[in-house]
C-alpha atoms as a PDB file:
ATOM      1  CA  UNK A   1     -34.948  42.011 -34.947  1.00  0.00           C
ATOM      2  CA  UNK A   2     -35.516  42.420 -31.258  1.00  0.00           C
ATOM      3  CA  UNK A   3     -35.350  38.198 -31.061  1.00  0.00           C
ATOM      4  CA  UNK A   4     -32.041  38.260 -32.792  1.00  0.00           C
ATOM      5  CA  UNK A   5     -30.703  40.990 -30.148  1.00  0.00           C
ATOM      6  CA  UNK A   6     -31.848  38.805 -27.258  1.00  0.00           C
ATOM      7  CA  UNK A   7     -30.122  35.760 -28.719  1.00  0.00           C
ATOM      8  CA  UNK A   8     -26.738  37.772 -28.768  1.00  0.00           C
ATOM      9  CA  UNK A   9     -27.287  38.807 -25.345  1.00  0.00           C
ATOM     10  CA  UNK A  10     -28.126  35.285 -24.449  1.00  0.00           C
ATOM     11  CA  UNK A  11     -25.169  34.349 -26.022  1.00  0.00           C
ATOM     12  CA  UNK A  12     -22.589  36.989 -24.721  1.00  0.00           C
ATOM     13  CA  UNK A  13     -24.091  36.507 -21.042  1.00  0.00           C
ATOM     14  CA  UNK A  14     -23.560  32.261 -21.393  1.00  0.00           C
ATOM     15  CA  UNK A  15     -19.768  32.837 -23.002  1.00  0.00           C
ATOM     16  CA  UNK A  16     -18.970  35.374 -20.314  1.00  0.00           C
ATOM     17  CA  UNK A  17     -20.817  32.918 -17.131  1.00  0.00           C
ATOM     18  CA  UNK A  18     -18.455  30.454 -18.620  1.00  0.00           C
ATOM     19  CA  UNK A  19     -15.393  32.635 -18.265  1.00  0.00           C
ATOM     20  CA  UNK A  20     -16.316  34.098 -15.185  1.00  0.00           C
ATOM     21  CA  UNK A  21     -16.818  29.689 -14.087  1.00  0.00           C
ATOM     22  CA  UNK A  22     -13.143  28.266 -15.546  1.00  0.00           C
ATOM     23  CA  UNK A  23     -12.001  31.633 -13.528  1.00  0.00           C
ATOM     24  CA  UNK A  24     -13.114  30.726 -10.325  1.00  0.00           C
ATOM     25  CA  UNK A  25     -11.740  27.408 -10.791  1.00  0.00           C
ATOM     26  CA  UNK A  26      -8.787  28.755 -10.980  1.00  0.00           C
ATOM     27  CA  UNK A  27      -8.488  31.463  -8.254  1.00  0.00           C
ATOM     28  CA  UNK A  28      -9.955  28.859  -5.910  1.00  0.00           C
ATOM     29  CA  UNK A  29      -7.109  26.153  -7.351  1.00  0.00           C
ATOM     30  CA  UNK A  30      -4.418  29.077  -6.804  1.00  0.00           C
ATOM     31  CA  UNK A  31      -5.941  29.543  -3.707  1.00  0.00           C
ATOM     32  CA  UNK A  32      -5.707  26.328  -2.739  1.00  0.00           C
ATOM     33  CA  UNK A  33      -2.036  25.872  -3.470  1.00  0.00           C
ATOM     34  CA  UNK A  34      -0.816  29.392  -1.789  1.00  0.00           C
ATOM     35  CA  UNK A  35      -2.911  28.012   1.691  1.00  0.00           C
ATOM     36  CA  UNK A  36      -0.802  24.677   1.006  1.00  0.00           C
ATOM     37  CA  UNK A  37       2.570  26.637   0.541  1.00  0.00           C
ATOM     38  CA  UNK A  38       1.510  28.985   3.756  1.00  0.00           C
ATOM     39  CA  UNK A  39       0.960  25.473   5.811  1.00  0.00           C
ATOM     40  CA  UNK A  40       4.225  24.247   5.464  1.00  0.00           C
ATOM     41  CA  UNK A  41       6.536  27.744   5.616  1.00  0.00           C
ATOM     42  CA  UNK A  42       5.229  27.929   9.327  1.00  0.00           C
ATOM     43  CA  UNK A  43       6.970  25.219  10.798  1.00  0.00           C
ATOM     44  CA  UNK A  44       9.993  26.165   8.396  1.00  0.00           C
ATOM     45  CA  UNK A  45       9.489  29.819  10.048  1.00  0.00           C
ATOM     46  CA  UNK A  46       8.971  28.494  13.276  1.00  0.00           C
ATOM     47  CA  UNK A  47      12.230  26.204  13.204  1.00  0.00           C
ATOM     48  CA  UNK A  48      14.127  28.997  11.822  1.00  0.00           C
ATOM     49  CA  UNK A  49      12.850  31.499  15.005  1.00  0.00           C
ATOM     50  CA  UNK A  50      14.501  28.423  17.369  1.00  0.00           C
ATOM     51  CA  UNK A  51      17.481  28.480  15.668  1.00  0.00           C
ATOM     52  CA  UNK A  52      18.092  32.069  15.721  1.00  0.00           C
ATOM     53  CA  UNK A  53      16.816  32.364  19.914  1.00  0.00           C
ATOM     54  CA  UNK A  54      19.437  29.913  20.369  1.00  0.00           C
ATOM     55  CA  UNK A  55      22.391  32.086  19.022  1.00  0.00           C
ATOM     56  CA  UNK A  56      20.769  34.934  20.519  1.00  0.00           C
ATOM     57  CA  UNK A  57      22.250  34.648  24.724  1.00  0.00           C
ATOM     58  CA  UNK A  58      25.807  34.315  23.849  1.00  0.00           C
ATOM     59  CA  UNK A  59      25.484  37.150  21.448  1.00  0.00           C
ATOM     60  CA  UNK A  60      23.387  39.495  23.631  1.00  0.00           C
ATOM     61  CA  UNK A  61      26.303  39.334  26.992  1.00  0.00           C
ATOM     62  CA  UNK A  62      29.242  40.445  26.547  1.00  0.00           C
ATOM     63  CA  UNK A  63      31.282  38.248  29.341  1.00  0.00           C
ATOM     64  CA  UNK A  64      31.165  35.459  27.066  1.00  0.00           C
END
């Protein structure tokens, strides 16, 4: 009885290891493709900043 217990156990612990595996496939995949979406919103951001600096003289004195 106590071999039949172990084998469950061995059995539940090798299904969950294989979750817990495809899992961190995924999180590191989704990981992945969030650093790839942060890499190329910071030149967006940073063209974006220009664009704004420039309005940002005529708007700041009054004279003009």
């Amino acid at each position: 009885m106590e071999a039949e217990w172990i084998e469950v156990a061995v059995q539940r612990i090798t299904t969950e290891n294989t979750a817990l595996k495809q899992r961190v496939r995924q999180l590191t995949a989704d990981n992945r493709t969030l650093g790839e979406r942060l890499k190329a919103a910071r030149p967006n951001l940073r063209f974006q900043d220009r664009r704004i600096a420039a309005f940002e003289p005529p708007l700041a004195d009054p004279l003009c």
